[in-house]
PDB file of N, CA and C in Angstrom:
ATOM      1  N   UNK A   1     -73.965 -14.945  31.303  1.00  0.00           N
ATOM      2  CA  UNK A   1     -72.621 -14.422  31.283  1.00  0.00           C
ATOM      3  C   UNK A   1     -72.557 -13.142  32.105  1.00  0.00           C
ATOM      4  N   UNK A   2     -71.387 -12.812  33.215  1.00  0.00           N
ATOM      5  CA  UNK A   2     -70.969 -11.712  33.586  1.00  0.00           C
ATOM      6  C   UNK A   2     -71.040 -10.868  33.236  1.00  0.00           C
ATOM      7  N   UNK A   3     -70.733 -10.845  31.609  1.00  0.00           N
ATOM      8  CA  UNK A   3     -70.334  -9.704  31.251  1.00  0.00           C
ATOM      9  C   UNK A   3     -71.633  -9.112  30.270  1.00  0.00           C
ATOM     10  N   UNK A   4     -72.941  -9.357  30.334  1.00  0.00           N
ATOM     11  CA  UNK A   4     -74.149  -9.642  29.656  1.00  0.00           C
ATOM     12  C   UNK A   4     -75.105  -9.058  31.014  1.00  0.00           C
ATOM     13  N   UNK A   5     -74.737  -9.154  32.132  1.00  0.00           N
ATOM     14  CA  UNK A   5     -75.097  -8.538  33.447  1.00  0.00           C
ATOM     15  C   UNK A   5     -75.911  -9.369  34.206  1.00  0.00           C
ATOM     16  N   UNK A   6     -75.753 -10.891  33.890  1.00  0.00           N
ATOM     17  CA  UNK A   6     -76.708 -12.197  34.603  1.00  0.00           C
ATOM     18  C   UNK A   6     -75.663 -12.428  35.495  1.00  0.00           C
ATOM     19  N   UNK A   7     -76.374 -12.725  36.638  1.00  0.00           N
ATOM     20  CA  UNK A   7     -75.684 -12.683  38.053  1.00  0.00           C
ATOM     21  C   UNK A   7     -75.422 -14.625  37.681  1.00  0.00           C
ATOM     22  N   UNK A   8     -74.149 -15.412  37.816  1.00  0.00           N
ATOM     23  CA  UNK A   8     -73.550 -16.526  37.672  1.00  0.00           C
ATOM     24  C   UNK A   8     -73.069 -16.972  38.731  1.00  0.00           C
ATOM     25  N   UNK A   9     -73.045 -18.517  38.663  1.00  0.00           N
ATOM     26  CA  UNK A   9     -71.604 -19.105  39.391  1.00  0.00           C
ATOM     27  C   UNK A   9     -71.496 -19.922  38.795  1.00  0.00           C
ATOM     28  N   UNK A  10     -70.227 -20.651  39.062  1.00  0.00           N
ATOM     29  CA  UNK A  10     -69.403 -21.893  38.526  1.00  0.00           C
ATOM     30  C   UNK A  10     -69.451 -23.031  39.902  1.00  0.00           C
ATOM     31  N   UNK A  11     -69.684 -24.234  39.279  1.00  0.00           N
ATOM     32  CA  UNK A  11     -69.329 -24.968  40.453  1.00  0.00           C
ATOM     33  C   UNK A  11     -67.668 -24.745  41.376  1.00  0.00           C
ATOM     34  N   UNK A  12     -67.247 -24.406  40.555  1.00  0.00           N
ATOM     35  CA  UNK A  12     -66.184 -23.852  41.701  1.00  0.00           C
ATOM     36  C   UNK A  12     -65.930 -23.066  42.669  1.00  0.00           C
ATOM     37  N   UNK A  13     -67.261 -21.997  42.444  1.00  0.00           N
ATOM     38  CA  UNK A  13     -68.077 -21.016  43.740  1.00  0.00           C
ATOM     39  C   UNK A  13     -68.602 -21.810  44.653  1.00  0.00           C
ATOM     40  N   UNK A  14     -69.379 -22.930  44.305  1.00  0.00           N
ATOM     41  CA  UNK A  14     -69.907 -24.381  45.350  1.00  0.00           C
ATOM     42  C   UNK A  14     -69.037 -24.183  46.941  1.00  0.00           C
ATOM     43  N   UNK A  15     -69.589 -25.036  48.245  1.00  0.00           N
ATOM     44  CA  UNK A  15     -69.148 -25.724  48.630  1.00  0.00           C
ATOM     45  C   UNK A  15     -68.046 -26.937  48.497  1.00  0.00           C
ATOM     46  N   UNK A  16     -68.781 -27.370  47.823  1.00  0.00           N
ATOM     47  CA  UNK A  16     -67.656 -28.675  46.976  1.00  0.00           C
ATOM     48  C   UNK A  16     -67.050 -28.403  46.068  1.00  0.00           C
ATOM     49  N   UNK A  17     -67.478 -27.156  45.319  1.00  0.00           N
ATOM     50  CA  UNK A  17     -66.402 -26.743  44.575  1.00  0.00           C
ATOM     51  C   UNK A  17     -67.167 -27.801  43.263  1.00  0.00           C
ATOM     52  N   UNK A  18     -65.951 -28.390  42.115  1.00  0.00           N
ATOM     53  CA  UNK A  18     -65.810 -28.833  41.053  1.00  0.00           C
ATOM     54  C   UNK A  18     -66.436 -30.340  41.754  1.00  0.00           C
ATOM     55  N   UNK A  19     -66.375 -30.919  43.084  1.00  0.00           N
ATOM     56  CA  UNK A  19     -66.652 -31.923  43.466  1.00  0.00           C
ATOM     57  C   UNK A  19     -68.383 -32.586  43.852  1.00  0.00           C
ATOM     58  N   UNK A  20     -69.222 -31.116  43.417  1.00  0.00           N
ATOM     59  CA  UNK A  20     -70.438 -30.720  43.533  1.00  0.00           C
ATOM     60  C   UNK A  20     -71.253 -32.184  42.702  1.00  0.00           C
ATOM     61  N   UNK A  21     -72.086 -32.881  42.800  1.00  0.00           N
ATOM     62  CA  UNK A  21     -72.646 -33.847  42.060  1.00  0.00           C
ATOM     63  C   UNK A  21     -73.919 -33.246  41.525  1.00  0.00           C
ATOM     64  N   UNK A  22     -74.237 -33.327  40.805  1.00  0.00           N
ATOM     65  CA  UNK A  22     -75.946 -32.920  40.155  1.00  0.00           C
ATOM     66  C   UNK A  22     -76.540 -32.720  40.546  1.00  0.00           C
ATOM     67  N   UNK A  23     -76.970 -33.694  41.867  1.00  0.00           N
ATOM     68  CA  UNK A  23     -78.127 -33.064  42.708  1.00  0.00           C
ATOM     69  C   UNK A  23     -78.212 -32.491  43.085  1.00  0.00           C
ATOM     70  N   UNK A  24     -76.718 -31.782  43.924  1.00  0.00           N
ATOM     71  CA  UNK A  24     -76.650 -30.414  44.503  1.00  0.00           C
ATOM     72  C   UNK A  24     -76.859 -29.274  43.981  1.00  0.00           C
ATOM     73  N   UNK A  25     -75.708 -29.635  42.863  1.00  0.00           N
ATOM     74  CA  UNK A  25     -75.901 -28.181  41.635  1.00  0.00           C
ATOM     75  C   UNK A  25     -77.480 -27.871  41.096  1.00  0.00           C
ATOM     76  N   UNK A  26     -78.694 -29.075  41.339  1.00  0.00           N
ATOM     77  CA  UNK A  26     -79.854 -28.797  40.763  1.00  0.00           C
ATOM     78  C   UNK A  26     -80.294 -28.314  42.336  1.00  0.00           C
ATOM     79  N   UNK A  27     -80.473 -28.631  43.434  1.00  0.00           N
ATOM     80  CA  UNK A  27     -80.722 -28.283  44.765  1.00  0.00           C
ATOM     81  C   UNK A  27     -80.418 -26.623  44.991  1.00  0.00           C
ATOM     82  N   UNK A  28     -79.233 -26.219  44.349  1.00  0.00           N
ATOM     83  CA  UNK A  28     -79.165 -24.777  44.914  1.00  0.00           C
ATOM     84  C   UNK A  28     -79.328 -24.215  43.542  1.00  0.00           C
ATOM     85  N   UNK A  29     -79.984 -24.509  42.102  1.00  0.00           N
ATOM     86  CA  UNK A  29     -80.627 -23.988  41.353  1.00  0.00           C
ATOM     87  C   UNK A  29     -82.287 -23.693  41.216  1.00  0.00           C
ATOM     88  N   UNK A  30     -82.400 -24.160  42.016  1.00  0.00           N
ATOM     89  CA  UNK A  30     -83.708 -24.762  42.600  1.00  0.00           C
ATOM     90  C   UNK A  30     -83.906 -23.467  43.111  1.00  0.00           C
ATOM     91  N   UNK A  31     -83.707 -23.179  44.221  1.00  0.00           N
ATOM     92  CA  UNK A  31     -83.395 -22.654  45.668  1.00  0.00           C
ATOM     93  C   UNK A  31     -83.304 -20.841  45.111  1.00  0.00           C
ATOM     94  N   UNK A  32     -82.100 -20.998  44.279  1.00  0.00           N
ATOM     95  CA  UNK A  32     -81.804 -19.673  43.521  1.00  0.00           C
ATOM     96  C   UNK A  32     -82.263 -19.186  42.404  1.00  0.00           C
ATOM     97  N   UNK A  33     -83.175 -20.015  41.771  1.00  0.00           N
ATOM     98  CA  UNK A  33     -84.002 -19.948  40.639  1.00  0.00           C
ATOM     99  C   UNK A  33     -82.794 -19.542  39.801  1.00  0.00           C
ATOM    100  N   UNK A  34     -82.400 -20.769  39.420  1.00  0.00           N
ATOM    101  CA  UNK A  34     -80.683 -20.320  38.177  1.00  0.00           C
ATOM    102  C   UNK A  34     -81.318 -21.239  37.183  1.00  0.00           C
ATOM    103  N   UNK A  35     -80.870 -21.242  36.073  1.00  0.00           N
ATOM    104  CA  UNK A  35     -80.322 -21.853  35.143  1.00  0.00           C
ATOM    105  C   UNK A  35     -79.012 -22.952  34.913  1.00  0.00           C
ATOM    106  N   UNK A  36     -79.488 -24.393  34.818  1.00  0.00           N
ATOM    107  CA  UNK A  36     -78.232 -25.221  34.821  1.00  0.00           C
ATOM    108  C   UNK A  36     -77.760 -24.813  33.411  1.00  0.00           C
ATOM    109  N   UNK A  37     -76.311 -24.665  32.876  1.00  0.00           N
ATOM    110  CA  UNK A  37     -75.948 -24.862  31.854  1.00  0.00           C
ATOM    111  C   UNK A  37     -75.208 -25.838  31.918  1.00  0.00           C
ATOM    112  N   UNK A  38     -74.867 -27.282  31.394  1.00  0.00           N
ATOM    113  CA  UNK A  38     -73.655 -28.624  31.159  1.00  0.00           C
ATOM    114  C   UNK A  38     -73.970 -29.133  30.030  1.00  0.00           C
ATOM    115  N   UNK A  39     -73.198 -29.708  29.987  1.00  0.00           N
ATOM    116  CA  UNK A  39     -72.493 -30.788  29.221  1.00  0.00           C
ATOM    117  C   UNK A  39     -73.128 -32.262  29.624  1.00  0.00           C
ATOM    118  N   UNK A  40     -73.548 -32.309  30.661  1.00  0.00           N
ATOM    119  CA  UNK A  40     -73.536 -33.473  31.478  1.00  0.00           C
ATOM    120  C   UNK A  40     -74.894 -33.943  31.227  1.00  0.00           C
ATOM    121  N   UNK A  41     -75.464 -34.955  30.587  1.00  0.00           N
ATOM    122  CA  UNK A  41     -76.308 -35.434  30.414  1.00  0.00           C
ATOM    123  C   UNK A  41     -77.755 -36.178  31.634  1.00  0.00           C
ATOM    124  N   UNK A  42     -76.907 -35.984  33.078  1.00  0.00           N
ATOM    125  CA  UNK A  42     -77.688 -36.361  34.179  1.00  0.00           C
ATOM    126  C   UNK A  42     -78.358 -35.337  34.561  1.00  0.00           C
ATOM    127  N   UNK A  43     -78.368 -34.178  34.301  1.00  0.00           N
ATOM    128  CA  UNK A  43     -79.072 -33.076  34.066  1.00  0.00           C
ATOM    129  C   UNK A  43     -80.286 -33.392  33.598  1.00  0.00           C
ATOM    130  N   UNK A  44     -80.473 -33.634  32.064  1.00  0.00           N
ATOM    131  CA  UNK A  44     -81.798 -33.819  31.538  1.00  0.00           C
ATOM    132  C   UNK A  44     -82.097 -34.778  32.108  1.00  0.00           C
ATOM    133  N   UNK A  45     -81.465 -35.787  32.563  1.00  0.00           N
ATOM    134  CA  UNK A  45     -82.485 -37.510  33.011  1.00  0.00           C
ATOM    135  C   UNK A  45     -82.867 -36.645  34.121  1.00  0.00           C
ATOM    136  N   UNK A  46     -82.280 -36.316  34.834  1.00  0.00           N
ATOM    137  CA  UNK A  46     -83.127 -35.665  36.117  1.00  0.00           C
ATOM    138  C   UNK A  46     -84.249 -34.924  35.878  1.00  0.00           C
ATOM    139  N   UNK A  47     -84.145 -33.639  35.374  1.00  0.00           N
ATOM    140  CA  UNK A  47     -85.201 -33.497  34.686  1.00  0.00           C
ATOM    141  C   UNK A  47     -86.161 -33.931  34.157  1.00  0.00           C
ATOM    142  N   UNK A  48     -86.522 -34.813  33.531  1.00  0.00           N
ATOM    143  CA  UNK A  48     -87.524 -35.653  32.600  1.00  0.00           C
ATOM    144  C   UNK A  48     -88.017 -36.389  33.762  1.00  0.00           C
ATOM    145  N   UNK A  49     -87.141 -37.223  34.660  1.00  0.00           N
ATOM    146  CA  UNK A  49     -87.414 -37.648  35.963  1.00  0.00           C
ATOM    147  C   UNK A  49     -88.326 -37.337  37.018  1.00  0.00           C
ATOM    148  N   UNK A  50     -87.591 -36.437  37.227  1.00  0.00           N
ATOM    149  CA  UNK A  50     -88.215 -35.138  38.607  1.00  0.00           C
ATOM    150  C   UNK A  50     -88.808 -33.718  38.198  1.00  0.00           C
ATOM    151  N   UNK A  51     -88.806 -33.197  37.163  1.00  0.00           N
ATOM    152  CA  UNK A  51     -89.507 -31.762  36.793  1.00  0.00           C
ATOM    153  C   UNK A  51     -88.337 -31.245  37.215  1.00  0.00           C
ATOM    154  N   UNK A  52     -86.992 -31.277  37.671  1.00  0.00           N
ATOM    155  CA  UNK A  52     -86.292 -29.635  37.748  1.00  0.00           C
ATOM    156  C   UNK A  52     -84.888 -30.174  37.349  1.00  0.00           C
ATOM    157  N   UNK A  53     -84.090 -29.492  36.990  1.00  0.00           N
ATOM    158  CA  UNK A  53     -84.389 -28.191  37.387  1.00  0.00           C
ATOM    159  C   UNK A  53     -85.203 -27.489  36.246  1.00  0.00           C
ATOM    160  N   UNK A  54     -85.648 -26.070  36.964  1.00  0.00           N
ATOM    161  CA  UNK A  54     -86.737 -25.533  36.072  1.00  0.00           C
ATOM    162  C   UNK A  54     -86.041 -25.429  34.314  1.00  0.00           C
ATOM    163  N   UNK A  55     -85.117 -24.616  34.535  1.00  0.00           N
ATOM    164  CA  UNK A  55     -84.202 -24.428  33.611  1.00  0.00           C
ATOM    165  C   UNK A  55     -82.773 -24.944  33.610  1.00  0.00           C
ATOM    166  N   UNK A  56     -82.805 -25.940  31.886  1.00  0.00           N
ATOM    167  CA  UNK A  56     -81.569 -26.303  31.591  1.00  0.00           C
ATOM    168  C   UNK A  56     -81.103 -25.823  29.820  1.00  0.00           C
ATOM    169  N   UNK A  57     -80.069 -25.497  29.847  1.00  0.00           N
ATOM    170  CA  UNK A  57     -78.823 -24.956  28.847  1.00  0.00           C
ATOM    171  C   UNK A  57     -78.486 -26.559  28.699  1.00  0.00           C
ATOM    172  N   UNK A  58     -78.354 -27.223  27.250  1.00  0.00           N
ATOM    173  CA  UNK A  58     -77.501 -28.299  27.770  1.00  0.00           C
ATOM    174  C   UNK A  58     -76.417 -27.716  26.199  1.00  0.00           C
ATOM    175  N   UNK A  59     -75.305 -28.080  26.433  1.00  0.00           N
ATOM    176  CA  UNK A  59     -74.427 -28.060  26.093  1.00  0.00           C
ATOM    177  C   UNK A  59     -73.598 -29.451  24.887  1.00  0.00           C
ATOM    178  N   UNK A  60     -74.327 -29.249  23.578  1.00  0.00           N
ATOM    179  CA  UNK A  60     -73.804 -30.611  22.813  1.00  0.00           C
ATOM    180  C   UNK A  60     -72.619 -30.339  22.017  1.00  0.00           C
ATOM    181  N   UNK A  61     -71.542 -29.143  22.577  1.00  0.00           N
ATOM    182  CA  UNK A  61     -70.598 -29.110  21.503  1.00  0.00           C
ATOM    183  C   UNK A  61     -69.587 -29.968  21.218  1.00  0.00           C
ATOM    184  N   UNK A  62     -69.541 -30.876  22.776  1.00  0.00           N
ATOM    185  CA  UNK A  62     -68.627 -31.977  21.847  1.00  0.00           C
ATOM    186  C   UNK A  62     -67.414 -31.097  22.906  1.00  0.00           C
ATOM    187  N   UNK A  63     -65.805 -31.802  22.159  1.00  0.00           N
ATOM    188  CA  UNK A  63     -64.638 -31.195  22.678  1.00  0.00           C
ATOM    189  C   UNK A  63     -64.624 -29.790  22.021  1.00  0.00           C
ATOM    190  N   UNK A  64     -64.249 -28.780  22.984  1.00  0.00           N
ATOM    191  CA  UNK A  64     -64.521 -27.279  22.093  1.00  0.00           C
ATOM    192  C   UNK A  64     -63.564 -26.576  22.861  1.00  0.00           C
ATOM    193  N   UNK A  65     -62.265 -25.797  22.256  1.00  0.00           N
ATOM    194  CA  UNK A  65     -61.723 -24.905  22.942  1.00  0.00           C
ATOM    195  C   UNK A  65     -62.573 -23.267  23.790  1.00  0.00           C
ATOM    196  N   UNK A  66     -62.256 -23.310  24.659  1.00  0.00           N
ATOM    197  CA  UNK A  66     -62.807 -22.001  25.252  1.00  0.00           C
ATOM    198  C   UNK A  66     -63.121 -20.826  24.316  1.00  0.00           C
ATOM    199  N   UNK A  67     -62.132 -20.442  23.895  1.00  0.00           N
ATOM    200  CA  UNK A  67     -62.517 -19.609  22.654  1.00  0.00           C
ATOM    201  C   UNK A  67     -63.668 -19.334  21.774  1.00  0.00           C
ATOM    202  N   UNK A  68     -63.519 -20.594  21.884  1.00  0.00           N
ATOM    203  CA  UNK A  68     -64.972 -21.068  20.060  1.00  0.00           C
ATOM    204  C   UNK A  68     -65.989 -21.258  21.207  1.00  0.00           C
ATOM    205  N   UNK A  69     -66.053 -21.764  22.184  1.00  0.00           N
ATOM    206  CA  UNK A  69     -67.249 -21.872  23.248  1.00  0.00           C
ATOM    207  C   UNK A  69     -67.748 -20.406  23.305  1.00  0.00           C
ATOM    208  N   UNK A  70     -67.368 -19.905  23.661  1.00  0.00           N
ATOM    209  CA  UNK A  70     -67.442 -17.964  24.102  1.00  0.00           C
ATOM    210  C   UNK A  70     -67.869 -17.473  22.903  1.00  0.00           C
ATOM    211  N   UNK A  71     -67.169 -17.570  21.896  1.00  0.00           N
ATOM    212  CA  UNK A  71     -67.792 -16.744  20.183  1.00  0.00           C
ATOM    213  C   UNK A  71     -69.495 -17.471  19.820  1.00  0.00           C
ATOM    214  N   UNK A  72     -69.286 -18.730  20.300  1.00  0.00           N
ATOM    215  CA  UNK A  72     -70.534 -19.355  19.744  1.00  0.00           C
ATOM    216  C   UNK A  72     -71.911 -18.824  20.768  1.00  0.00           C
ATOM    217  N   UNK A  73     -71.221 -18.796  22.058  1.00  0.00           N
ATOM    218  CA  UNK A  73     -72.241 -17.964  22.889  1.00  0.00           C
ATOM    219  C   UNK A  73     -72.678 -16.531  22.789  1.00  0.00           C
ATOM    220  N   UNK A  74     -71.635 -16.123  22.255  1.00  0.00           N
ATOM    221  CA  UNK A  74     -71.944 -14.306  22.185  1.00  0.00           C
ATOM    222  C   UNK A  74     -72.765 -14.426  20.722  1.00  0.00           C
ATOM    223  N   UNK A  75     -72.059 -15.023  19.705  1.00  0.00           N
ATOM    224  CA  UNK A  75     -73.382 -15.460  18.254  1.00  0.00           C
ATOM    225  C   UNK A  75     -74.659 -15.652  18.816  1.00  0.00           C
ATOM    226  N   UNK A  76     -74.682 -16.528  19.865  1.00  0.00           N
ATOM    227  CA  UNK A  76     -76.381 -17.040  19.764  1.00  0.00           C
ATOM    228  C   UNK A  76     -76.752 -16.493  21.420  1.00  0.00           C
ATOM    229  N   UNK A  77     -76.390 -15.481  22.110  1.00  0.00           N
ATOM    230  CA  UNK A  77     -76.909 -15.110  23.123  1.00  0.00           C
ATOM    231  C   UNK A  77     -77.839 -14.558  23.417  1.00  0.00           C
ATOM    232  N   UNK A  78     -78.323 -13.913  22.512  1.00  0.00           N
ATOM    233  CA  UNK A  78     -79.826 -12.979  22.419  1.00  0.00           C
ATOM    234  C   UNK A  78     -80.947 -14.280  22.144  1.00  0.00           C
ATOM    235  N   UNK A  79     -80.261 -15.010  21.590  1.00  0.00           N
ATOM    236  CA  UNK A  79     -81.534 -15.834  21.050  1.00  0.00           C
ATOM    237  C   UNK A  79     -81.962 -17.227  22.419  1.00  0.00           C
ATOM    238  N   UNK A  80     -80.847 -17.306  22.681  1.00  0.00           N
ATOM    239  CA  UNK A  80     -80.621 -18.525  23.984  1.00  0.00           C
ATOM    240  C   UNK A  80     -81.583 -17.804  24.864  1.00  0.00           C
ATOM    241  N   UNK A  81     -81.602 -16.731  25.510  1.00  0.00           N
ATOM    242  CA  UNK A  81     -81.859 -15.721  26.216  1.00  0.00           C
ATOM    243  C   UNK A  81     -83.398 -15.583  26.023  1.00  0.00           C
ATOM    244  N   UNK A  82     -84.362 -15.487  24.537  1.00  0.00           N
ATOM    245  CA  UNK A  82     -85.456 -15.265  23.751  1.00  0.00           C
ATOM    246  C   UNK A  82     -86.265 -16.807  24.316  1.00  0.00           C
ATOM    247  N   UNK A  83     -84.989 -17.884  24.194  1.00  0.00           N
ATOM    248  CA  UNK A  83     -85.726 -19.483  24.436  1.00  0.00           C
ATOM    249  C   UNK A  83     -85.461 -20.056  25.639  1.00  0.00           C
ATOM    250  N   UNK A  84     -84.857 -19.289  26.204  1.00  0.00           N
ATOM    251  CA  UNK A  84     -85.194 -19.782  27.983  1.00  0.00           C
ATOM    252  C   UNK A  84     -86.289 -18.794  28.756  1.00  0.00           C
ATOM    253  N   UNK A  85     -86.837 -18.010  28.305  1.00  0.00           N
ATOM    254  CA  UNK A  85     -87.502 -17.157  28.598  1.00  0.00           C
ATOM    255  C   UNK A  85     -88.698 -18.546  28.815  1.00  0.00           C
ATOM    256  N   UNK A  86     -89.233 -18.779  27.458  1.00  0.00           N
ATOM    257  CA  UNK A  86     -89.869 -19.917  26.968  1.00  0.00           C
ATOM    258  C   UNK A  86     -90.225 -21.203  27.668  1.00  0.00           C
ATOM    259  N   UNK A  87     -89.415 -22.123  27.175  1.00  0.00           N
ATOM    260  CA  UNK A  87     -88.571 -23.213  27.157  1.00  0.00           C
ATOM    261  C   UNK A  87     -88.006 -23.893  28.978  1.00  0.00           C
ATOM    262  N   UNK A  88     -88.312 -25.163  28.916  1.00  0.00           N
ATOM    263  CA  UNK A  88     -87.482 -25.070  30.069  1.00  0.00           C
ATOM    264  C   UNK A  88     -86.314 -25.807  29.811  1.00  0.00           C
ATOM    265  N   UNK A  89     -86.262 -26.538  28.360  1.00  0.00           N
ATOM    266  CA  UNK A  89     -84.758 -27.225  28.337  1.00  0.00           C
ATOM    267  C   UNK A  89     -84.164 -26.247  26.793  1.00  0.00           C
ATOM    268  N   UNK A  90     -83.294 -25.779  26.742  1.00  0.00           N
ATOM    269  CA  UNK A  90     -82.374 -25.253  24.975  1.00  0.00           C
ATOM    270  C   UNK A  90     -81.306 -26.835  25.441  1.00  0.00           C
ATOM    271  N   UNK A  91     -81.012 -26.525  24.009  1.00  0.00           N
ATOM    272  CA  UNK A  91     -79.428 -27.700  23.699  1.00  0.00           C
ATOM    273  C   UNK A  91     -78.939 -26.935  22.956  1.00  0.00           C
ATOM    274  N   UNK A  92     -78.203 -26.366  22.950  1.00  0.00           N
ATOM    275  CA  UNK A  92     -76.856 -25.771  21.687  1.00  0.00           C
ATOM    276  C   UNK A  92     -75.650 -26.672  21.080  1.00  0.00           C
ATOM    277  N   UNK A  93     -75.664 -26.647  19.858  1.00  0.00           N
ATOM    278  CA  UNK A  93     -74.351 -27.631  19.541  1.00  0.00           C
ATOM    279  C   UNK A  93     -73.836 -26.453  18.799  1.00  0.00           C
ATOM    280  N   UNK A  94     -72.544 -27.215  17.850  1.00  0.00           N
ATOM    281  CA  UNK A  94     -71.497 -26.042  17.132  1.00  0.00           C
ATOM    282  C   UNK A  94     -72.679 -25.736  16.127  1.00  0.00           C
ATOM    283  N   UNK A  95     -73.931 -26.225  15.536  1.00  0.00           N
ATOM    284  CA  UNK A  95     -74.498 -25.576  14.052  1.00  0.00           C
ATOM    285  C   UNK A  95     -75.876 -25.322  14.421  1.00  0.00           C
ATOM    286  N   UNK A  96     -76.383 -25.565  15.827  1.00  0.00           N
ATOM    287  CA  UNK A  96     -77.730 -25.313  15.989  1.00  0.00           C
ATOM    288  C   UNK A  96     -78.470 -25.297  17.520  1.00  0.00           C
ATOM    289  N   UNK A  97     -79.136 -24.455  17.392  1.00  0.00           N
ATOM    290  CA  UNK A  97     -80.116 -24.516  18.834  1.00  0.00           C
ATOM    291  C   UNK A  97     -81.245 -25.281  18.900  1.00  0.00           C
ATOM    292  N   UNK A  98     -81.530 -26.258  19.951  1.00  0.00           N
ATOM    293  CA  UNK A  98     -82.897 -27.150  19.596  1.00  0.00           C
ATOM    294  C   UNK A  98     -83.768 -26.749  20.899  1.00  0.00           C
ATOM    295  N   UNK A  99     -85.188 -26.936  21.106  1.00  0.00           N
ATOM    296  CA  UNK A  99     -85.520 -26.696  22.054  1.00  0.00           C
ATOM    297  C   UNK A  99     -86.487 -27.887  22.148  1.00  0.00           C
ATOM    298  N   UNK A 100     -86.141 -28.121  23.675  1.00  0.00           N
ATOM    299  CA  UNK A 100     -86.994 -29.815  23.845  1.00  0.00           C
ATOM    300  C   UNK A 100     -88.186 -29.534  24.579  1.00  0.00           C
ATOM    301  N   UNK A 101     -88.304 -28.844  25.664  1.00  0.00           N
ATOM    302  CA  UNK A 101     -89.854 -28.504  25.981  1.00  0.00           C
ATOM    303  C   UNK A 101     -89.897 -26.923  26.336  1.00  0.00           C
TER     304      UNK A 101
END
């Protein structure tokens, strides 16, 4: 998060913008040594697949207003933060953090 002082982008910073496909978004995470955070489950198959990206956030909340997304991140940000240090995959849902490797 920005406001936590981790330098970000959104696929909408992309080239392609929102039109960016996985591989890319893992190609210039790669490249930039970022962190994927999604929703999107082709993330981990890639991963498990290919080894990268190094680091993935995956995202199991389901439909979630922005709001409750943001409170649930600022709740568990120190700790997300503690297990990516770690970890190269976290999953967060609305009641728990899991860590897969």
């Amino acid at each position: 998060m920005k406001s936590r002082g981790h330098d970000v982008i959104h696929t909408r910073d992309l080239p392609r913008k929102n039109l960016s496909d996985y591989v890319e978004i893992i190609e210039i995470a790669v490249q930039q040594e970022r962190i994927v955070l999604s929703k999107d489950g082709d993330f981990f198959n890639y991963l498990v697949l290919k080894g990268i990206p190094p680091k993935l956030l995956m995202l199991t909340t389901g439909n979630i207003v922005n709001k409750d997304l943001l409170a649930l991140f600022q709740l568990n940000f120190d700790h997300l933060e503690d297990l990516l240090q770690q970890y190269s995959v976290v999953e967060m849902n609305n009641t728990e953090i899991l860590v897969h490797y």
